[in-house]
Protein backbone atom coordinates (compact mmCIF):
# COMPACT_ATOMS: atom_id res chain seq x y z
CA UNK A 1 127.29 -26.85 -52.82
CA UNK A 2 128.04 -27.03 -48.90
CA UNK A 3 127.20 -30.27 -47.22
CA UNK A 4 126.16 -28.51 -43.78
CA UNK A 5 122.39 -27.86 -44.48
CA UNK A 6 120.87 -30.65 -42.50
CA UNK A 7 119.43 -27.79 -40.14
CA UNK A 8 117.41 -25.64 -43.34
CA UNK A 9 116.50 -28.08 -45.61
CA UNK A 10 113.91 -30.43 -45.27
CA UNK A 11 113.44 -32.06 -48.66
CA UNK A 12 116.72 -34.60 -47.67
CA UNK A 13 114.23 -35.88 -45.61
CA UNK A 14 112.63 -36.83 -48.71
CA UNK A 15 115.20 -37.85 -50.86
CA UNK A 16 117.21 -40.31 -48.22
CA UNK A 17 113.90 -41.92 -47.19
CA UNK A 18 113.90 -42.89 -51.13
CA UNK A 19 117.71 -44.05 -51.04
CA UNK A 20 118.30 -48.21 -50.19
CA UNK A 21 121.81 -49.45 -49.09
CA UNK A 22 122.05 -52.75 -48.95
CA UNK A 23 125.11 -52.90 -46.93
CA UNK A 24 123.22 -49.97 -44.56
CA UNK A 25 120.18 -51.42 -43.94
CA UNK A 26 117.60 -49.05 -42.28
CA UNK A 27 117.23 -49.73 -38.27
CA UNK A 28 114.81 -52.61 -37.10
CA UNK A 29 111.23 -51.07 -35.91
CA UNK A 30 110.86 -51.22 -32.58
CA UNK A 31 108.69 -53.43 -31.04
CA UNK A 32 105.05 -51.92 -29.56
CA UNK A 33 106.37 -51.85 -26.32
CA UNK A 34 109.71 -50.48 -27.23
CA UNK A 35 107.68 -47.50 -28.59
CA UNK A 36 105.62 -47.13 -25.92
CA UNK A 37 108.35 -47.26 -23.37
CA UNK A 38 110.13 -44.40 -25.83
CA UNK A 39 106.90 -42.72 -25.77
CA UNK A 40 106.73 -42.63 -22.00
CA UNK A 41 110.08 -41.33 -21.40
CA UNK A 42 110.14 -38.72 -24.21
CA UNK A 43 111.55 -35.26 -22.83
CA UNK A 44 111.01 -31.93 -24.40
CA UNK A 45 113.71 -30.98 -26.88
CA UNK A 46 114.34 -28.55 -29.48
CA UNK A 47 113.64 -24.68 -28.80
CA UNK A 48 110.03 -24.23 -28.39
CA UNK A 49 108.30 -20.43 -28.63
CA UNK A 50 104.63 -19.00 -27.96
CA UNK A 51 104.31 -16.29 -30.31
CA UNK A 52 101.33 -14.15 -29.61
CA UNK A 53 99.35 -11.48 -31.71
CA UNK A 54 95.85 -10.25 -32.00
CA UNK A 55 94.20 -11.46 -29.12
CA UNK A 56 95.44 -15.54 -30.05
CA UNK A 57 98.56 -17.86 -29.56
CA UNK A 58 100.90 -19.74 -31.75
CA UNK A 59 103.97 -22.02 -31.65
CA UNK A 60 106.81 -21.69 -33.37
CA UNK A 61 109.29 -24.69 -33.07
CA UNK A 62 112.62 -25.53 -34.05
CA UNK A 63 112.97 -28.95 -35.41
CA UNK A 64 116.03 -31.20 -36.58
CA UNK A 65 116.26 -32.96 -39.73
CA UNK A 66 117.93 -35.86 -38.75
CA UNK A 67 118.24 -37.68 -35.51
CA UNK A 68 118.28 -40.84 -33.37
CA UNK A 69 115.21 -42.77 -32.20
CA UNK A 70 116.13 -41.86 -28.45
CA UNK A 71 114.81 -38.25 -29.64
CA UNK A 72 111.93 -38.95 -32.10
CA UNK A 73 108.92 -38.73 -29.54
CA UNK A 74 108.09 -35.18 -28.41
CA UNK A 75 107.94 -34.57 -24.96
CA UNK A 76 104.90 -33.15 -22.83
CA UNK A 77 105.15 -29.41 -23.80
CA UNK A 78 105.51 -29.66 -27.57
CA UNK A 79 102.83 -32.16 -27.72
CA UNK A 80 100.49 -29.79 -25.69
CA UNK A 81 101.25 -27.22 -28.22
CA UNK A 82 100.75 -29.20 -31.35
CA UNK A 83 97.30 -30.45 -29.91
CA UNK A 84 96.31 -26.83 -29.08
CA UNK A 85 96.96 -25.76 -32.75
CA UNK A 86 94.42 -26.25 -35.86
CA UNK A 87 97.32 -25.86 -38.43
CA UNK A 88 100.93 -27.99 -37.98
CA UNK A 89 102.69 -25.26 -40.78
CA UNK A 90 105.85 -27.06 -42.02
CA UNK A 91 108.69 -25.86 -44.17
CA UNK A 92 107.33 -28.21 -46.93
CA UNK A 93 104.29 -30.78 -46.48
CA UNK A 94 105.73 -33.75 -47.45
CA UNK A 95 102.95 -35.85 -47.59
CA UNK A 96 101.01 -33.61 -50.53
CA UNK A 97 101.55 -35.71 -53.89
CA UNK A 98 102.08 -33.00 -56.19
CA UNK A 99 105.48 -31.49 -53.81
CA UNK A 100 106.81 -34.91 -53.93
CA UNK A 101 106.39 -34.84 -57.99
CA UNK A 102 107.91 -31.33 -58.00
CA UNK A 103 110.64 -32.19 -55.83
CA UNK A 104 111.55 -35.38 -57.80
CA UNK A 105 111.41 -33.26 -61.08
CA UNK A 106 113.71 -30.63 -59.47
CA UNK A 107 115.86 -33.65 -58.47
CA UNK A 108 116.98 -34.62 -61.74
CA UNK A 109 117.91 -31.04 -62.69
CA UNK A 110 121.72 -30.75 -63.31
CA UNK A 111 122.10 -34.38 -62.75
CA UNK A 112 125.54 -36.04 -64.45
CA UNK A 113 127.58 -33.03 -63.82
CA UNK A 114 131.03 -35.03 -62.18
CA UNK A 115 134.31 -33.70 -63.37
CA UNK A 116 136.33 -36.67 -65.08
CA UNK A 117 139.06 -36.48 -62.32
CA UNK A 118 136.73 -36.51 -59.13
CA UNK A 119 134.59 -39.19 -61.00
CA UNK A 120 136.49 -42.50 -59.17
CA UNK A 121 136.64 -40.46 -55.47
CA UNK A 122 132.66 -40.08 -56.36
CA UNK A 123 132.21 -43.97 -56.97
CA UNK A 124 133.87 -44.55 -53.97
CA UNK A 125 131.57 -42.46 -51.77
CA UNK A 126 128.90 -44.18 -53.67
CA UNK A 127 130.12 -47.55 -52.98
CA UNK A 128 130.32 -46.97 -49.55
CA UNK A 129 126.48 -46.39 -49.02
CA UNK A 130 125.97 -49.35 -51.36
CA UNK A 131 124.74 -46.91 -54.13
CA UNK A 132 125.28 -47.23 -57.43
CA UNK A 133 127.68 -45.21 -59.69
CA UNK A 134 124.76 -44.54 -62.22
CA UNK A 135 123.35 -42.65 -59.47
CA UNK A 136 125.36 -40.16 -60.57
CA UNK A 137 123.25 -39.98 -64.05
CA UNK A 138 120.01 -38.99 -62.06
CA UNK A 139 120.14 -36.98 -59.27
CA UNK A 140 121.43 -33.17 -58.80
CA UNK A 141 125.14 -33.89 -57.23
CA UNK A 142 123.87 -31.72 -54.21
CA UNK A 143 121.35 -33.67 -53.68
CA UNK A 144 123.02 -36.76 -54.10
CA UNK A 145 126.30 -36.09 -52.06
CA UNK A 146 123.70 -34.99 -49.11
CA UNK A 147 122.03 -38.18 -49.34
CA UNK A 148 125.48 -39.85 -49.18
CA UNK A 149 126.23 -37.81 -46.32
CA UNK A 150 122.97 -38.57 -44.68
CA UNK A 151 122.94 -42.18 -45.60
CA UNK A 152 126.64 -42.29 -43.87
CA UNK A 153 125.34 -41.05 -40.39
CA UNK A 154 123.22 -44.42 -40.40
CA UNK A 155 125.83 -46.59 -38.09
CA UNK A 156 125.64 -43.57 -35.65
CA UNK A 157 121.74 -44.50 -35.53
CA UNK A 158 121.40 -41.13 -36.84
CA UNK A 159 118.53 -41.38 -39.37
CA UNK A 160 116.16 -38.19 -41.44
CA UNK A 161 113.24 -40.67 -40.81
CA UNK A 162 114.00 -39.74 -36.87
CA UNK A 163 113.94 -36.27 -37.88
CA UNK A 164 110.92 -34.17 -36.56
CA UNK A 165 109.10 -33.82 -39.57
CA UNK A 166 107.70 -37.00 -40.00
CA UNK A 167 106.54 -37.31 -36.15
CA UNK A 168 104.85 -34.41 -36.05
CA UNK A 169 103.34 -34.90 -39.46
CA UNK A 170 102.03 -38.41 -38.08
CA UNK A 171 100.66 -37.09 -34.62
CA UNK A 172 98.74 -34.13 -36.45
CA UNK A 173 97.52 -37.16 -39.34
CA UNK A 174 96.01 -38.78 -36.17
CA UNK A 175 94.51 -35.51 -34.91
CA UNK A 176 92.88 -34.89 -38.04
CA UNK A 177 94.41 -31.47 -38.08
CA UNK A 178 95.42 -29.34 -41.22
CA UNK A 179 99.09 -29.97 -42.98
CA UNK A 180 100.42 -26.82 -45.04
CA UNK A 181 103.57 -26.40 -46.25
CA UNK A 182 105.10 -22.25 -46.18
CA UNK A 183 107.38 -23.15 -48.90
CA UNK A 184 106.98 -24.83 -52.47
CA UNK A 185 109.27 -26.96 -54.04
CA UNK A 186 110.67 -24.69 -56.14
CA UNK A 187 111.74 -22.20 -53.04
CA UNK A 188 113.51 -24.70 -51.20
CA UNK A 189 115.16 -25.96 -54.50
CA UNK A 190 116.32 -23.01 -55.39
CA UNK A 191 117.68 -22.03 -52.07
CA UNK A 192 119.58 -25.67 -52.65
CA UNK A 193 120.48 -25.44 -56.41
CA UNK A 194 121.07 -21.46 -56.44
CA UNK A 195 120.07 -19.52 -59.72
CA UNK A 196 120.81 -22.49 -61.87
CA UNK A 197 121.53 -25.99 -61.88
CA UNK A 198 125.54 -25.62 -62.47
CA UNK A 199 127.95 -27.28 -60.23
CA UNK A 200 131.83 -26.17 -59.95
CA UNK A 201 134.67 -28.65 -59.83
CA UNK A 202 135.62 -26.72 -56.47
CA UNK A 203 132.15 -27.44 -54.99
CA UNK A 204 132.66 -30.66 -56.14
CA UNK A 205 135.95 -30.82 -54.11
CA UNK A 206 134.90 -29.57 -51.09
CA UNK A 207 131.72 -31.28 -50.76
CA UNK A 208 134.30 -34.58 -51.45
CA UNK A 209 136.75 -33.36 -49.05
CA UNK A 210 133.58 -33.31 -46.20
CA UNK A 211 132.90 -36.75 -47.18
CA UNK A 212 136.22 -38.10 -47.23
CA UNK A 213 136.99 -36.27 -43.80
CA UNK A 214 133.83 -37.47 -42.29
CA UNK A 215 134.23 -33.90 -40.74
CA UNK A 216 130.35 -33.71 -41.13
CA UNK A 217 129.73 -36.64 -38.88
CA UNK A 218 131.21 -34.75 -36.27
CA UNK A 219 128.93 -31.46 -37.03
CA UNK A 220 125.69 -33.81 -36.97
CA UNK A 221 126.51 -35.43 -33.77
CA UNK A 222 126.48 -32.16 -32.05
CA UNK A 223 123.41 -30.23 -33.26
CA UNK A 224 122.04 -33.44 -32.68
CA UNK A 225 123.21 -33.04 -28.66
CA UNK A 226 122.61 -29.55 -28.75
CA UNK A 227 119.23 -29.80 -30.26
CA UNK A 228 118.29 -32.33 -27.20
CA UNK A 229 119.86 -30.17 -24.42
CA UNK A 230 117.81 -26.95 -26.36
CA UNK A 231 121.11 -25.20 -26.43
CA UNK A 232 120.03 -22.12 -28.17
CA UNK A 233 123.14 -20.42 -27.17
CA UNK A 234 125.50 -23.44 -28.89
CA UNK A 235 123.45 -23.05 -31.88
CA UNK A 236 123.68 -19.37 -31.97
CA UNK A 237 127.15 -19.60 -32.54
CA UNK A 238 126.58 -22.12 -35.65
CA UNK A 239 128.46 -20.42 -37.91
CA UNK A 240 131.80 -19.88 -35.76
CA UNK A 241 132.13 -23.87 -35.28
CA UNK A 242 130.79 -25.75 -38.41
CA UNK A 243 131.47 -24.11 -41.38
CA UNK A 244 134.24 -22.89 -43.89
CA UNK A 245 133.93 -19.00 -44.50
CA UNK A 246 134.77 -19.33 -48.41
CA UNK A 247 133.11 -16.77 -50.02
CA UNK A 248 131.27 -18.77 -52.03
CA UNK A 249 130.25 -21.01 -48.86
CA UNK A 250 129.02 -18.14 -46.82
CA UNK A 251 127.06 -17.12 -50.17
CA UNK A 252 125.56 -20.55 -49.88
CA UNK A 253 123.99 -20.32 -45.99
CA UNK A 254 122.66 -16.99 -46.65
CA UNK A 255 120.92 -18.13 -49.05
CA UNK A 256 119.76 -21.27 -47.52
CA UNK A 257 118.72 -19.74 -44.04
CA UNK A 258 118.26 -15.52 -44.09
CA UNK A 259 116.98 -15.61 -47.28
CA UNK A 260 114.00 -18.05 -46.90
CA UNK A 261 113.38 -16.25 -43.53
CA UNK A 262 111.51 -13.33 -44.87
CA UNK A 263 109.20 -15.98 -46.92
CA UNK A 264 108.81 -18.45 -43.78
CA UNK A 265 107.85 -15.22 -41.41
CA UNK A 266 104.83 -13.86 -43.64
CA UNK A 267 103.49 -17.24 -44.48
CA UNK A 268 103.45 -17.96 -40.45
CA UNK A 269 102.28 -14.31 -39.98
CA UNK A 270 99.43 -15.01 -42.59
CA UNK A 271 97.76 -18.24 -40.92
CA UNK A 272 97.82 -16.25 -37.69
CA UNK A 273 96.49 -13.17 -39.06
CA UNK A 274 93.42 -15.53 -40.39
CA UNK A 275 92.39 -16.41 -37.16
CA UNK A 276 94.19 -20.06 -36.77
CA UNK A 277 96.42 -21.00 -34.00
CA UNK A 278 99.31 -23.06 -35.98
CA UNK A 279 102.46 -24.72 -34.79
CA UNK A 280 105.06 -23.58 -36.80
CA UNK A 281 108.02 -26.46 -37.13
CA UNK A 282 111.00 -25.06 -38.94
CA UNK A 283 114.83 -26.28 -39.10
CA UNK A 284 116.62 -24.85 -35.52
CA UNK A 285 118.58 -22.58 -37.98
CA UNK A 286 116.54 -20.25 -38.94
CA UNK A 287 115.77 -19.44 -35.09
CA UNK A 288 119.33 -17.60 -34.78
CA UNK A 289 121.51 -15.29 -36.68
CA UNK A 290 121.11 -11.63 -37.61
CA UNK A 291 117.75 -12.16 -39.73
CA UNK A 292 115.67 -14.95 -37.69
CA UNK A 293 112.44 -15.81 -37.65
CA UNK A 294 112.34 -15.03 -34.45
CA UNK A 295 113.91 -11.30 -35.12
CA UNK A 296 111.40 -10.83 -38.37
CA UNK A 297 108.46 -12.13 -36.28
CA UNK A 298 108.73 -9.80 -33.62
CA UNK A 299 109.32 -6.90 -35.85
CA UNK A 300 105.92 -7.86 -37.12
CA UNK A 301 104.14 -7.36 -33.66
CA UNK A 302 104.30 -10.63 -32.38
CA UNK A 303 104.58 -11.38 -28.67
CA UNK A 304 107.52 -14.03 -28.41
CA UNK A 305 107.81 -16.07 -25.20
CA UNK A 306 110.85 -18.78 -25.06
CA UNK A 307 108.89 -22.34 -23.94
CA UNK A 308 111.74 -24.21 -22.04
């Protein structure tokens, strides 16, 4: 149950957009001008890819979960791609109804599984986001300690709402072009939740010990600079600066990240194949590592040109 999958994972967008501290209230909305002077100074960030096959182009673009307002508009060269695409392919399509039902019934899955002697280190995470203890009743505890996590990068102005999903999913609402998702519910929940629902008291403890460090703060606050510079060769490194290399952790990214891969590659090879360009947004980690998207797309014949 690793805390660090902010880059893979987008249904926390999801489930912290549904989460209300009262003592961490979301960020005032802009004004209309604020936004439009955001809007006019938006740079290109990310990592940005033509991928080519068959006589048509794609994009394939590596988003961020969660970030600050300063990077939510996309600059000039990933909005020209989006706008030359019919399809924006997303990890999941958050606005379909029935994912969010599926994703809400995965949710409660495992819920109520806290060890008696981490139960009062628990409320006190909770009562630091202003969330109840019953909380704890309702929601899978990795799902729930993410959202605490997420929910505590909030005075850092670091929010999932920011995050790239839901401004690209509004620009290609406006554009009146077609929203699929290459995952369902269940994939990414299982990637989350593993085989079953189960939670140790040792990933109980170390997702606690994250918390309590605020160690993840610190992680988030640099793919979120990385991510704005587009420092591919930062991220590529991921693994050697964020994470512990427990067994059972490492056992957790795989499964996250190189195992999805395979899925996320033929459902973007698919749309292609049928004829659409598509703009492919998935999280930035599952551009590097041994079995990318990147690596899995060109072994499928794709032409892959870096956009920077």
């Amino acid at each position: 149950m690793a805390m660090r999958r902010w880059g893979g994972l987008l249904c926390i967008v999801l489930f912290s957009s549904l989460l209300h501290a009262e003592c961490l209230p979301p960020p005032i909305a802009p004004s209309a001008s604020e936004l439009q002077k955001l809007q006019a100074a938006a740079k290109d960030q990310g990592f940005l890819w033509k991928i080519s096959k068959d006589g048509h182009d794609s994009w394939l673009y590596g988003t961020i979960h969660v970030n600050a307002l300063a990077g939510f508009f996309p600059g000039p060269k990933v909005k020209q791609a989006l706008q030359r695409s019919s399809i924006l392919a997303l990890e999941l399509d958050l606005s379909d109804a029935k994912t969010q039902v599926e994703l809400a019934q995965w949710a409660r899955m495992g819920a109520g599984q806290v060890p008696a002697h981490l139960q009062s280190r628990l409320d006190a995470q909770l009562a630091q986001v202003c969330l109840p203890a019953s909380m704890a009743q309702t929601m899978h505890p990795a799902l729930l300690l993410m959202s605490i996590g997420v929910l505590g990068l909030r005075p850092l102005g670091l929010e999932a709402e920011y995050g790239s999903e839901p401004m690209l999913l509004g620009l290609a609402q406006a554009g009146q072009q077609k929203i699929l998702g290459l995952e369902t519910a269940a994939i990414q929940m299982q990637a989350l939740l593993g085989t079953d629902s189960a939670v140790s008291a040792e990933d109980y403890e170390l997702a606690l010990q994250q918390l309590e460090s605020q160690e993840d703060q610190a992680i988030a606050l640099k793919l979120v600079k990385l991510w704005a510079d587009s420092d591919l060769t930062t991220l590529a490194q991921y693994e050697q600066w964020c994470c512990n290399h427990a067994p059972k952790q490492e056992a957790d990214m795989l499964r996250l990240l190189d195992e999805r891969n395979p899925g996320l590659a033929n459902g973007i090879t698919q749309l292609h194949r049928e004829g659409a360009s598509i703009f492919a947004a998935v999280g930035s980690l599952h551009m590097v590592g041994k079995n990318s998207l990147l690596f899995l797309l060109a072994k499928q014949g794709f032409k892959i040109e870096r956009i920077h």
